[in-house]
PDB file of N, CA and C in Angstrom:
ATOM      1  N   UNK A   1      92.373  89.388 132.023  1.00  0.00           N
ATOM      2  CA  UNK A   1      93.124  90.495 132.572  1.00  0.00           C
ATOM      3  C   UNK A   1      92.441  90.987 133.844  1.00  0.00           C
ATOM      4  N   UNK A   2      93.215  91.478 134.679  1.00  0.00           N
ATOM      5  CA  UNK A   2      92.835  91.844 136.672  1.00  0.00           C
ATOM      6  C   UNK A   2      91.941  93.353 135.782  1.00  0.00           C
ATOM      7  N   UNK A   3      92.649  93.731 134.925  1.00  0.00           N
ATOM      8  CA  UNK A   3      91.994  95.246 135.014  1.00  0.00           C
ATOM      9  C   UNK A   3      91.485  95.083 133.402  1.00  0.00           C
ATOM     10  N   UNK A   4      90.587  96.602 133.565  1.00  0.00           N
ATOM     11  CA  UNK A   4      89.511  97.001 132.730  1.00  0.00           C
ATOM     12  C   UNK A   4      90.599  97.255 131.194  1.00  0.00           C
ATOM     13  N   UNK A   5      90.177  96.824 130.368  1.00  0.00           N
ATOM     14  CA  UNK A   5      91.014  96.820 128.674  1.00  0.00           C
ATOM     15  C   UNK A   5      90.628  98.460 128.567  1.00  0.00           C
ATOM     16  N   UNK A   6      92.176  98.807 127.986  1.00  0.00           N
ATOM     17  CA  UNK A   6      91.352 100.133 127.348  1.00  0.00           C
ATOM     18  C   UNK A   6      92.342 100.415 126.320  1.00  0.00           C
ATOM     19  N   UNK A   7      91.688 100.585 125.092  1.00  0.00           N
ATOM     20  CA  UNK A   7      92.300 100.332 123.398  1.00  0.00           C
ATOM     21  C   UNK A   7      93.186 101.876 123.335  1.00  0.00           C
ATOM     22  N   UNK A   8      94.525 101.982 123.223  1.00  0.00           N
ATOM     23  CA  UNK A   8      94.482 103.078 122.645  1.00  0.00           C
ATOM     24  C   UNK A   8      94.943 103.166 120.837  1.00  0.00           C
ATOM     25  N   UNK A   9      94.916 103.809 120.237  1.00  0.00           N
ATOM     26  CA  UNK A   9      94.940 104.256 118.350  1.00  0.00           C
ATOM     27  C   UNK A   9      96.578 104.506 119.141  1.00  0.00           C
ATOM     28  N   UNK A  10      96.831 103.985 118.195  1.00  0.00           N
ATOM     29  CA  UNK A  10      98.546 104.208 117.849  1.00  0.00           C
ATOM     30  C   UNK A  10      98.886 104.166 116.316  1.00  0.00           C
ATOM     31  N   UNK A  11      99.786 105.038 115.749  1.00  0.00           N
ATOM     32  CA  UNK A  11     100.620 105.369 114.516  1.00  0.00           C
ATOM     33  C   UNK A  11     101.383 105.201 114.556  1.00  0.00           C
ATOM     34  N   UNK A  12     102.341 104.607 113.365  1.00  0.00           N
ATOM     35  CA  UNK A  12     103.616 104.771 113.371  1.00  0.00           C
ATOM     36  C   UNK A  12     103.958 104.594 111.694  1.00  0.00           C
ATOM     37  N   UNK A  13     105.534 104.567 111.232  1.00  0.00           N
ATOM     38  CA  UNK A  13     105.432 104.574 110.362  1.00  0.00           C
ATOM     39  C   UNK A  13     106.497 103.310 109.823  1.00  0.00           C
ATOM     40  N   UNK A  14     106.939 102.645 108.841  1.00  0.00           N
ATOM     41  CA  UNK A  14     107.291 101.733 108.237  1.00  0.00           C
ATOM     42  C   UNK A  14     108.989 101.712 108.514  1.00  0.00           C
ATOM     43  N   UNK A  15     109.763 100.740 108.949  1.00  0.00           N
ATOM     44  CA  UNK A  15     110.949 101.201 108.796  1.00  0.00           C
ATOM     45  C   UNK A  15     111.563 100.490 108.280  1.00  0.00           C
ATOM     46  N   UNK A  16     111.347  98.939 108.217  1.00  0.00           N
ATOM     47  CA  UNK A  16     112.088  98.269 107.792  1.00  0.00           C
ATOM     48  C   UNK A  16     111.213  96.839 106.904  1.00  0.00           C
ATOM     49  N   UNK A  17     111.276  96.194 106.108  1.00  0.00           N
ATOM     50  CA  UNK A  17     110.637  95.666 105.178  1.00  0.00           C
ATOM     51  C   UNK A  17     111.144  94.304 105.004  1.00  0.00           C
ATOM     52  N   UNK A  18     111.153  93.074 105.722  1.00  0.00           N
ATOM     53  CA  UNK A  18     112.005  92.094 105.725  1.00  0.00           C
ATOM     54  C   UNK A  18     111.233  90.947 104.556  1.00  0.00           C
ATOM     55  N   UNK A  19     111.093  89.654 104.456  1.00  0.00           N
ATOM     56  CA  UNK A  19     110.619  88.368 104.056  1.00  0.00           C
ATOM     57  C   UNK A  19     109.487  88.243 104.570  1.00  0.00           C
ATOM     58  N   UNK A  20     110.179  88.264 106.436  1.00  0.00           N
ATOM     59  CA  UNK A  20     108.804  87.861 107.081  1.00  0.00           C
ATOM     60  C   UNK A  20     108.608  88.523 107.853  1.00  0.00           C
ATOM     61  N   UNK A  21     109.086  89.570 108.198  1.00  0.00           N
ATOM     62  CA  UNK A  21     108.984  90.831 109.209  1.00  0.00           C
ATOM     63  C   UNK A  21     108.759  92.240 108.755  1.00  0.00           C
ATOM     64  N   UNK A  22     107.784  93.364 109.587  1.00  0.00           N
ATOM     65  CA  UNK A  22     108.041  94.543 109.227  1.00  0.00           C
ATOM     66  C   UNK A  22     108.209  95.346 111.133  1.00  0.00           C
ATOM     67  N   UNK A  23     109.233  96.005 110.399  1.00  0.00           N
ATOM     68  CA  UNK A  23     109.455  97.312 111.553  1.00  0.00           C
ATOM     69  C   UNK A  23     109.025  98.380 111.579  1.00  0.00           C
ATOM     70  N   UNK A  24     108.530  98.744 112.828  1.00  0.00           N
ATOM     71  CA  UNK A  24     106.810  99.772 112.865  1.00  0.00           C
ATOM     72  C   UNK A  24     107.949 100.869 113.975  1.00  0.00           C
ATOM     73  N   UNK A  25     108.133 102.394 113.532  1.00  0.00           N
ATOM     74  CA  UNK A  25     108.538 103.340 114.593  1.00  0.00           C
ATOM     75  C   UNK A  25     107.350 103.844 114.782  1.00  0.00           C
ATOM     76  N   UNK A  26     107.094 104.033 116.557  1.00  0.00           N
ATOM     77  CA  UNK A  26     105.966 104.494 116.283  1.00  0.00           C
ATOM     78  C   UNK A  26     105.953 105.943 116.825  1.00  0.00           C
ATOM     79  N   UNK A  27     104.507 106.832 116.248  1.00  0.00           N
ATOM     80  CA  UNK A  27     104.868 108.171 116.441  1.00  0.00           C
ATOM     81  C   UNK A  27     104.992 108.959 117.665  1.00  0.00           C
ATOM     82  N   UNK A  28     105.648 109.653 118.240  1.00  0.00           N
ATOM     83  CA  UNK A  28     105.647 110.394 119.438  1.00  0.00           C
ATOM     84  C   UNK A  28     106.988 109.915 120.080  1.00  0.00           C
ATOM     85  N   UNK A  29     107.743 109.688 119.675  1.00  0.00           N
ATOM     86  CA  UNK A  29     108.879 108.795 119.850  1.00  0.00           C
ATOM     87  C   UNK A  29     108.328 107.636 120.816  1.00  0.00           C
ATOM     88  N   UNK A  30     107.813 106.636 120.640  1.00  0.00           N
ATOM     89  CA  UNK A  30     107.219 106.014 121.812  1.00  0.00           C
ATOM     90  C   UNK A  30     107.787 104.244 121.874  1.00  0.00           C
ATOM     91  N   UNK A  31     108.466 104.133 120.924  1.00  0.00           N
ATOM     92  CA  UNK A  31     109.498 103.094 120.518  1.00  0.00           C
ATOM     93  C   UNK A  31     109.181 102.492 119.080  1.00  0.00           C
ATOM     94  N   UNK A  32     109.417 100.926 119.171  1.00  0.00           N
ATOM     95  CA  UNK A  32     109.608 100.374 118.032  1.00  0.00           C
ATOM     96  C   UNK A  32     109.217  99.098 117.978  1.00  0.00           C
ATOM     97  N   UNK A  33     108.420  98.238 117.398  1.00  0.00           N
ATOM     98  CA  UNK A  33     107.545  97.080 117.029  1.00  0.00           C
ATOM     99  C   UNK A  33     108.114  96.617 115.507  1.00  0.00           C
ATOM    100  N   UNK A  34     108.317  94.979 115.690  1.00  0.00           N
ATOM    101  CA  UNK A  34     108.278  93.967 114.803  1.00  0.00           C
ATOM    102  C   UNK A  34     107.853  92.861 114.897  1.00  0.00           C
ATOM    103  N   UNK A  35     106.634  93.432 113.563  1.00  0.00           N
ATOM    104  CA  UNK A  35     105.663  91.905 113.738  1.00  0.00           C
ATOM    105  C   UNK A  35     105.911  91.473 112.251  1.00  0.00           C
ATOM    106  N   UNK A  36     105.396  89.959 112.064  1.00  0.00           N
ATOM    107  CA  UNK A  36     105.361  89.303 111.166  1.00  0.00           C
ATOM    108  C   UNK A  36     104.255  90.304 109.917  1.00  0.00           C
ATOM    109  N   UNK A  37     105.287  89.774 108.653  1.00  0.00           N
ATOM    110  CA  UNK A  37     104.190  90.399 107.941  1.00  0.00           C
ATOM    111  C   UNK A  37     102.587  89.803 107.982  1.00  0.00           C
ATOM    112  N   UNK A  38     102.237  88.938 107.908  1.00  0.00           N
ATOM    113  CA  UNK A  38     101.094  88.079 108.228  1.00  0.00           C
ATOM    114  C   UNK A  38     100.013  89.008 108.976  1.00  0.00           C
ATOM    115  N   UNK A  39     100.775  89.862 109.768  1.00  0.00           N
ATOM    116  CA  UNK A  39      99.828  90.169 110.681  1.00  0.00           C
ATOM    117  C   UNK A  39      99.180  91.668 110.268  1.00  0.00           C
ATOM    118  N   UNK A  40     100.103  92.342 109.521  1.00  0.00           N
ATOM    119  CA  UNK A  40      99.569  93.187 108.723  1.00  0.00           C
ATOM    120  C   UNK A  40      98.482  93.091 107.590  1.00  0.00           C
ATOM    121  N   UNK A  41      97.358  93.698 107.534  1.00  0.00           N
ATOM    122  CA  UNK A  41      96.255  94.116 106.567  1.00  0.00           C
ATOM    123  C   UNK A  41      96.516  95.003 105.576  1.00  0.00           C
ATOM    124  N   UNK A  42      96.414  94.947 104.691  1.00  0.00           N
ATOM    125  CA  UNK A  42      96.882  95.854 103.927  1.00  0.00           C
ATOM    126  C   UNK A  42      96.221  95.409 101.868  1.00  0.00           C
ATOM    127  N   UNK A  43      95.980  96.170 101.108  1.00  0.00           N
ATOM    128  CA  UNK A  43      96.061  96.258  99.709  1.00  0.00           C
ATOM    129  C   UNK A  43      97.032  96.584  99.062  1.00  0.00           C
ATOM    130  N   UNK A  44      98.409  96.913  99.713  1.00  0.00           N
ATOM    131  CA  UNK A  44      99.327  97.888  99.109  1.00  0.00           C
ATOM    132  C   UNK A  44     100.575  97.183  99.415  1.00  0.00           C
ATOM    133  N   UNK A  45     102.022  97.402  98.060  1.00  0.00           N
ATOM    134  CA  UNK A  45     103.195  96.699  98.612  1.00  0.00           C
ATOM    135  C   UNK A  45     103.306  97.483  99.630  1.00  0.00           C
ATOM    136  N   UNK A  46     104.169  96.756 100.494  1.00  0.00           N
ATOM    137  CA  UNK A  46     105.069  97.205 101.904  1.00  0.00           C
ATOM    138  C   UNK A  46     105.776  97.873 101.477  1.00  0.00           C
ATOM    139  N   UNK A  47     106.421  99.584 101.775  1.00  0.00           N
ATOM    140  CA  UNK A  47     107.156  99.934 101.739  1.00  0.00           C
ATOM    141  C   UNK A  47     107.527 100.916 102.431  1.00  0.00           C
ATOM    142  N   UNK A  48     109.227 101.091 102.879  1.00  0.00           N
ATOM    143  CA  UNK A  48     109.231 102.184 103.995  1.00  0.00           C
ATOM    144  C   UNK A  48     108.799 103.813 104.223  1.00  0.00           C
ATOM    145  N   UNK A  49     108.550 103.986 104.877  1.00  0.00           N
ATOM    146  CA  UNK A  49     107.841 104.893 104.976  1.00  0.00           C
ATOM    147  C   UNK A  49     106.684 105.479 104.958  1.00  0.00           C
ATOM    148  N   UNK A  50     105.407 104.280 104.882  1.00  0.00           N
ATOM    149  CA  UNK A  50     103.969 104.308 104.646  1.00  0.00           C
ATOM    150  C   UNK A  50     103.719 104.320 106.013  1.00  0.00           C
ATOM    151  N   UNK A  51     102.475 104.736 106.002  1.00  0.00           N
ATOM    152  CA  UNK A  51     102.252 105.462 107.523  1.00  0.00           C
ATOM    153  C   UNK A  51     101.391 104.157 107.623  1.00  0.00           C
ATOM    154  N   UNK A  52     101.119 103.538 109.192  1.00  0.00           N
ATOM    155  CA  UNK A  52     100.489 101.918 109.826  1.00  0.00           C
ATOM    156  C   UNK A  52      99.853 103.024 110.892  1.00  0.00           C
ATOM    157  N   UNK A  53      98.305 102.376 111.319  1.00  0.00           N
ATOM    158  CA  UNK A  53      97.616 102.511 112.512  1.00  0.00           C
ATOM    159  C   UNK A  53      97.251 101.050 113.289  1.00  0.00           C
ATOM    160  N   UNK A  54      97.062 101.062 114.817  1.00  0.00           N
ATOM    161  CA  UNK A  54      96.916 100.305 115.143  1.00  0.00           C
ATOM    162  C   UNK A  54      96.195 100.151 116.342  1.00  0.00           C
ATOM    163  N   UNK A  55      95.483  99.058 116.768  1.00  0.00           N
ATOM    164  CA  UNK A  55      94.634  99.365 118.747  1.00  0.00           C
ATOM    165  C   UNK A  55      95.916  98.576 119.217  1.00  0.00           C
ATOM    166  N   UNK A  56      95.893  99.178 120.222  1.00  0.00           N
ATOM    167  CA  UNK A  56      96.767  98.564 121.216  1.00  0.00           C
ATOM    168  C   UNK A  56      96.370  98.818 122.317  1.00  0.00           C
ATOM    169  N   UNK A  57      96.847  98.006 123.849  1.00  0.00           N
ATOM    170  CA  UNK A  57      96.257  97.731 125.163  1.00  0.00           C
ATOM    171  C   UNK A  57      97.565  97.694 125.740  1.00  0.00           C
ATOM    172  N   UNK A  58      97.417  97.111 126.798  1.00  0.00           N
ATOM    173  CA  UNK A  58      98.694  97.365 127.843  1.00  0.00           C
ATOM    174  C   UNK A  58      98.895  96.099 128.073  1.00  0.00           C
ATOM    175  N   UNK A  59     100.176  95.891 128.402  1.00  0.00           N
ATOM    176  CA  UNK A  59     100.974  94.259 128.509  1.00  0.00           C
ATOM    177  C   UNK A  59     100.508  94.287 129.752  1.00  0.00           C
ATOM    178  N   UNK A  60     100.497  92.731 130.347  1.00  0.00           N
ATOM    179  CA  UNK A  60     100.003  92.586 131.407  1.00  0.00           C
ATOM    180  C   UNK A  60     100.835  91.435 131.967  1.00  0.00           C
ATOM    181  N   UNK A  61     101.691  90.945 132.722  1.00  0.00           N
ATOM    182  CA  UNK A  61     102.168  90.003 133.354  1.00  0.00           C
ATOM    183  C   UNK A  61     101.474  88.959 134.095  1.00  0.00           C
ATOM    184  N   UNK A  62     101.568  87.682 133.719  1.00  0.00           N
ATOM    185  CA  UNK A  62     100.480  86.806 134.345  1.00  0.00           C
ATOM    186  C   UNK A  62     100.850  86.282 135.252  1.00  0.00           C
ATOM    187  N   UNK A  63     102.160  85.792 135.547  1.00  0.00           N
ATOM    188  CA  UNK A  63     102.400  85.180 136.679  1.00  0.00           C
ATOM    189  C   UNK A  63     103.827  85.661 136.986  1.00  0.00           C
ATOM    190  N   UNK A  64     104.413  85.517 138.426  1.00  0.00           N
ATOM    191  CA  UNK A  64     106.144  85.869 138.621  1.00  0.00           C
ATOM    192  C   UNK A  64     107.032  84.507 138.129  1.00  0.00           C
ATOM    193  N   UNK A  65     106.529  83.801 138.080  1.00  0.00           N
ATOM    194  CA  UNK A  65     106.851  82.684 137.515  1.00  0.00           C
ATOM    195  C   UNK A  65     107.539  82.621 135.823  1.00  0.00           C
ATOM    196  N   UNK A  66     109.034  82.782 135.671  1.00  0.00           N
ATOM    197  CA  UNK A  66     109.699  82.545 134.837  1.00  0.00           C
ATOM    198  C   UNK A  66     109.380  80.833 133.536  1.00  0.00           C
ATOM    199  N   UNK A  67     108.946  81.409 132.168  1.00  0.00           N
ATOM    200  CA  UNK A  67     108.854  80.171 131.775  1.00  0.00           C
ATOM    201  C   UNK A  67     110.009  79.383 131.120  1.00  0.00           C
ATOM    202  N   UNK A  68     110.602  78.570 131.830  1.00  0.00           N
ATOM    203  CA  UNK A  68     111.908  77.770 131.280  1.00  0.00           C
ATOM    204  C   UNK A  68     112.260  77.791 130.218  1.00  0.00           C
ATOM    205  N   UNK A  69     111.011  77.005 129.388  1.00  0.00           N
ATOM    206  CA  UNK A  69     111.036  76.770 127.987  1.00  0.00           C
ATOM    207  C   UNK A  69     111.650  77.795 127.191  1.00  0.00           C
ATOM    208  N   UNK A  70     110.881  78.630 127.059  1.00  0.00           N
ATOM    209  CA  UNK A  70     110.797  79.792 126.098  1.00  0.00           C
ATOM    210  C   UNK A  70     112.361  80.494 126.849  1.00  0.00           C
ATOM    211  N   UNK A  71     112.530  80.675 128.132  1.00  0.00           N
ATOM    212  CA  UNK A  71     114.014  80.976 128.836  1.00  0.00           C
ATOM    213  C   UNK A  71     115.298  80.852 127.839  1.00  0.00           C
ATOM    214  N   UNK A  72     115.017  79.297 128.237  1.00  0.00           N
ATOM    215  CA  UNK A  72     116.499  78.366 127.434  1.00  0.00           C
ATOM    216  C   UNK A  72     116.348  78.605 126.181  1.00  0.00           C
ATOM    217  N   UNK A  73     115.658  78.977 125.269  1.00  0.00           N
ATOM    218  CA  UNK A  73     115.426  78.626 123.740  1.00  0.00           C
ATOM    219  C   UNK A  73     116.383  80.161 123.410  1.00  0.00           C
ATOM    220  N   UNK A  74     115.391  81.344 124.654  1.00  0.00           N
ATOM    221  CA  UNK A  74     115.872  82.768 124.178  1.00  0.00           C
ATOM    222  C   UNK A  74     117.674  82.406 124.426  1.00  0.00           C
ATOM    223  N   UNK A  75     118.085  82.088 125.556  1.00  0.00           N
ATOM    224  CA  UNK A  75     119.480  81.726 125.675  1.00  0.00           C
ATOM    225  C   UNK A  75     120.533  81.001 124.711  1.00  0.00           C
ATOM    226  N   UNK A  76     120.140  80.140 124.029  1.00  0.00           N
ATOM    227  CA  UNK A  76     120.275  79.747 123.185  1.00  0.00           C
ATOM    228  C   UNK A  76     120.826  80.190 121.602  1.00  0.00           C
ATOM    229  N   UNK A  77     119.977  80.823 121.412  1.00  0.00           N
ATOM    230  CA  UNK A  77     119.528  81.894 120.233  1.00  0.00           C
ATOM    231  C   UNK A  77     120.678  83.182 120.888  1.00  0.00           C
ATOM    232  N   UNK A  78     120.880  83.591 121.467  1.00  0.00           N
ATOM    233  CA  UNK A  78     122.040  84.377 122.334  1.00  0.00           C
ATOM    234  C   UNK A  78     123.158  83.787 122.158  1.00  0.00           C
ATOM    235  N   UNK A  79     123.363  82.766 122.876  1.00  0.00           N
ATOM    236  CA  UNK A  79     124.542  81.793 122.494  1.00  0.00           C
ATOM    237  C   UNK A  79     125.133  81.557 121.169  1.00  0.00           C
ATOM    238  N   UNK A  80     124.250  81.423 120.028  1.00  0.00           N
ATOM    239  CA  UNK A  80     124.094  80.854 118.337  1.00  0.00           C
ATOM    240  C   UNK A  80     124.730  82.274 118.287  1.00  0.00           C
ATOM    241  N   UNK A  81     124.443  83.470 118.026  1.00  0.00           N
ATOM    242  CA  UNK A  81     124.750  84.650 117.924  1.00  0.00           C
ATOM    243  C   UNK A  81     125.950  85.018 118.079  1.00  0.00           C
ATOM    244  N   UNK A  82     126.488  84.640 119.240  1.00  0.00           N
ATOM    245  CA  UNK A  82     127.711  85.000 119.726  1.00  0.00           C
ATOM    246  C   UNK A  82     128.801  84.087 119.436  1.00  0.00           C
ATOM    247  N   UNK A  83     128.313  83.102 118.695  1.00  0.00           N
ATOM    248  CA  UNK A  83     129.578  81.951 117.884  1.00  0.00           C
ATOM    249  C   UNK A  83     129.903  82.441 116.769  1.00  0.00           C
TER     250      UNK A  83
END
């Protein structure tokens, strides 16, 4: 990364509980995150409304350069949708 990392603590709370996904609102109205369950730590079933903490950093764009691949696949998956 061009610039200096800086972690901030973020909260949010549980919203949605999938197979392989969970949906994170997070607090301060500051939006909404879905990650694989996998990626969650935890001792406890998943369930909505349990409060999640987390570090988070700032997205960073690496190049202006559009990647095809991943482009066409998202297009695709758009396309499948709309049939």
């Amino acid at each position: 990364m061009k610039y200096g990392d800086k972690i901030i603590y973020m909260e949010g709370i549980i919203t949605e509980v999938e197979d392989g996904a969970v949906g994170v609102d997070f607090k301060g109205r500051l939006g909404h995150i879905k990650v694989p369950r996998r990626m969650l730590i935890t001792d406890y079933p998943l369930k909505v409304g349990q409060e999640v903490g987390l570090n988070m950093s700032f997205l960073e764009v690496l190049s202006p350069e559009v990647n095809e691949k991943y482009r066409s696949n998202l297009d695709r998956q758009r396309e499948n949708k709309e049939v």
